[in-house]
C-alpha atoms as a PDB file:
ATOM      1  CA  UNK A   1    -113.056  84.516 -77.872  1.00  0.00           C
ATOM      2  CA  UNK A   2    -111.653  82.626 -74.700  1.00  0.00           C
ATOM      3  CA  UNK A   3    -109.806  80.020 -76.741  1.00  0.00           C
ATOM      4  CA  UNK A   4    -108.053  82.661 -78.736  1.00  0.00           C
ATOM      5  CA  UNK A   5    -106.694  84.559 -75.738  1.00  0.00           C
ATOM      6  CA  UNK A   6    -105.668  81.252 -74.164  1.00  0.00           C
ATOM      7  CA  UNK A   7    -103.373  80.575 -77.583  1.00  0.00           C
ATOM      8  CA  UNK A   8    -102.163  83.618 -78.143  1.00  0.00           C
ATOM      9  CA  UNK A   9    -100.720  83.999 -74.805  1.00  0.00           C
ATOM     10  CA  UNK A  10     -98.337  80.430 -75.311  1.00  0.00           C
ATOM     11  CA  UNK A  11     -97.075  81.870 -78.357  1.00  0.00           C
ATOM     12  CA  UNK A  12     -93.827  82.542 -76.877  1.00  0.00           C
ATOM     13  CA  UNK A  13     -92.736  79.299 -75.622  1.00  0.00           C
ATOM     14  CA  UNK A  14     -91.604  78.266 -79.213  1.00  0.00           C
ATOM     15  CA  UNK A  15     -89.456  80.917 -80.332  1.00  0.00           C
ATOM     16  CA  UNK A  16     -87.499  80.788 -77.093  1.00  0.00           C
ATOM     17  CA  UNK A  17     -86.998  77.029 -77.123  1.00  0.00           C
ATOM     18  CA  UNK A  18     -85.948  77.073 -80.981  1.00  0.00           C
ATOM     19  CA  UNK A  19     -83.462  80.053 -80.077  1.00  0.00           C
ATOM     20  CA  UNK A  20     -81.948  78.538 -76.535  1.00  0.00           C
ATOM     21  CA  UNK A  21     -81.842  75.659 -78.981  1.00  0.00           C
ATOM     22  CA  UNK A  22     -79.847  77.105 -81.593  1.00  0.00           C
ATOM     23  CA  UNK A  23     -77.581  78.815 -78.785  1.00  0.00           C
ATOM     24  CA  UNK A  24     -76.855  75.623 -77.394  1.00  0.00           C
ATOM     25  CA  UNK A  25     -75.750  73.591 -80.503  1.00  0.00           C
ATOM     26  CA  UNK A  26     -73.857  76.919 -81.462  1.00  0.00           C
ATOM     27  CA  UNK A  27     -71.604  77.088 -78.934  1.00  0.00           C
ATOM     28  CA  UNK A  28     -70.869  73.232 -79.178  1.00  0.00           C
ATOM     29  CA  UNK A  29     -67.282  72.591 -80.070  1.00  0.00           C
ATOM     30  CA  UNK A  30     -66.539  68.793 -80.757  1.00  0.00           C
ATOM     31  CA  UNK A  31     -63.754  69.686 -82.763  1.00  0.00           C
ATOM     32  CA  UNK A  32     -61.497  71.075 -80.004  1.00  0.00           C
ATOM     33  CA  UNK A  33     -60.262  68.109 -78.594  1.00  0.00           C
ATOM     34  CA  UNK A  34     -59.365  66.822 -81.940  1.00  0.00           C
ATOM     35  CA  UNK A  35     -57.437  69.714 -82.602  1.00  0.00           C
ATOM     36  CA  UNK A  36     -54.729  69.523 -79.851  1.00  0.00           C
ATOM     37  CA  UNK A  37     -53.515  66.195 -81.265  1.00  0.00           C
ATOM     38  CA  UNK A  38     -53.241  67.879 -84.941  1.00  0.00           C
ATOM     39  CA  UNK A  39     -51.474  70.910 -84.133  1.00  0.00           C
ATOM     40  CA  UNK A  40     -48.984  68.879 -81.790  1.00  0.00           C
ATOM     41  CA  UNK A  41     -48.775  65.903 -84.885  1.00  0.00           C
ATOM     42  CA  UNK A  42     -45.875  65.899 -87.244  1.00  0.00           C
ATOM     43  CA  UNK A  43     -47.692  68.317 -89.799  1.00  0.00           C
ATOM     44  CA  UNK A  44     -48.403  71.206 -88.127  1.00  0.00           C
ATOM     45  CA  UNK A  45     -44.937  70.674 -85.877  1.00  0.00           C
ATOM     46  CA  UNK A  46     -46.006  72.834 -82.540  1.00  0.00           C
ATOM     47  CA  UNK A  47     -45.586  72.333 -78.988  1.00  0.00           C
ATOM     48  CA  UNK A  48     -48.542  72.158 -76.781  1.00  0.00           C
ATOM     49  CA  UNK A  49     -47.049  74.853 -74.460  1.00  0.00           C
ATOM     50  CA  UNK A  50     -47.407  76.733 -77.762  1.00  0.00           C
ATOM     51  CA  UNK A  51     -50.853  75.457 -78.452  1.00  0.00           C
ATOM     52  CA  UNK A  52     -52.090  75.968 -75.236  1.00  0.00           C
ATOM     53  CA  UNK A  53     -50.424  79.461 -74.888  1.00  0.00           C
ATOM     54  CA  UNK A  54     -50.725  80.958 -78.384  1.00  0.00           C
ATOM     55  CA  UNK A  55     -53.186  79.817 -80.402  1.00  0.00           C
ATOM     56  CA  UNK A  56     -56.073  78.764 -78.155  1.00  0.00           C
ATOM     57  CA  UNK A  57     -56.303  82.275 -76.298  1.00  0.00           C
ATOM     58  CA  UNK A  58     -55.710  84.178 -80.105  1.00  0.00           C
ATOM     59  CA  UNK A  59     -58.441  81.195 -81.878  1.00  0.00           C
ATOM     60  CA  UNK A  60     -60.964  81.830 -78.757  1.00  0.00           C
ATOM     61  CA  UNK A  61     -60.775  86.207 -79.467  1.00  0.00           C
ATOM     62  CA  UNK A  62     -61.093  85.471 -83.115  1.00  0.00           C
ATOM     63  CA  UNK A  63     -64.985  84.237 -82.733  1.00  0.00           C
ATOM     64  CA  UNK A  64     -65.264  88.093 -80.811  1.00  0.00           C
END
C-alpha cells in the first residue's frame, strides 16, 4: 500500500509538463518575421508604416 500512495501522488507532474508544453510551442510564431518582408514585397504592395500600424495590431486581435 506505501508504493501506491507514493505513485499516485506524482501523477500530476505529467499532465502539467505536456500542457506548459503545448502552451509553449502554441504561442511560437516563426512565421512573423517572414511576413514583414511579404507584405512590404511587390505582391502584396504595402508600406511597413501600414504593416506595422494596420495589420499587425488587427492580425494580433484576430487570434482573441
Amino acid at each position: 500500500m506505501g508504493c501506491w500512495k507514493q505513485e499516485k501522488s506524482n501523477t500530476w507532474i505529467f499532465p502539467t509538463v505536456i500542457l506548459c508544453l503545448y502552451g509553449f510551442f502554441y504561442m511560437m510564431k516563426p512565421s512573423e518575421p517572414f511576413l514583414t518582408p511579404y507584405l512590404t514585397g511587390p505582391d502584396k504592395n504595402l508600406t511597413i508604416d501600414e504593416v506595422t500600424n494596420q495589420v499587425f495590431p488587427v492580425w494580433t486581435y484576430s487570434y482573441l
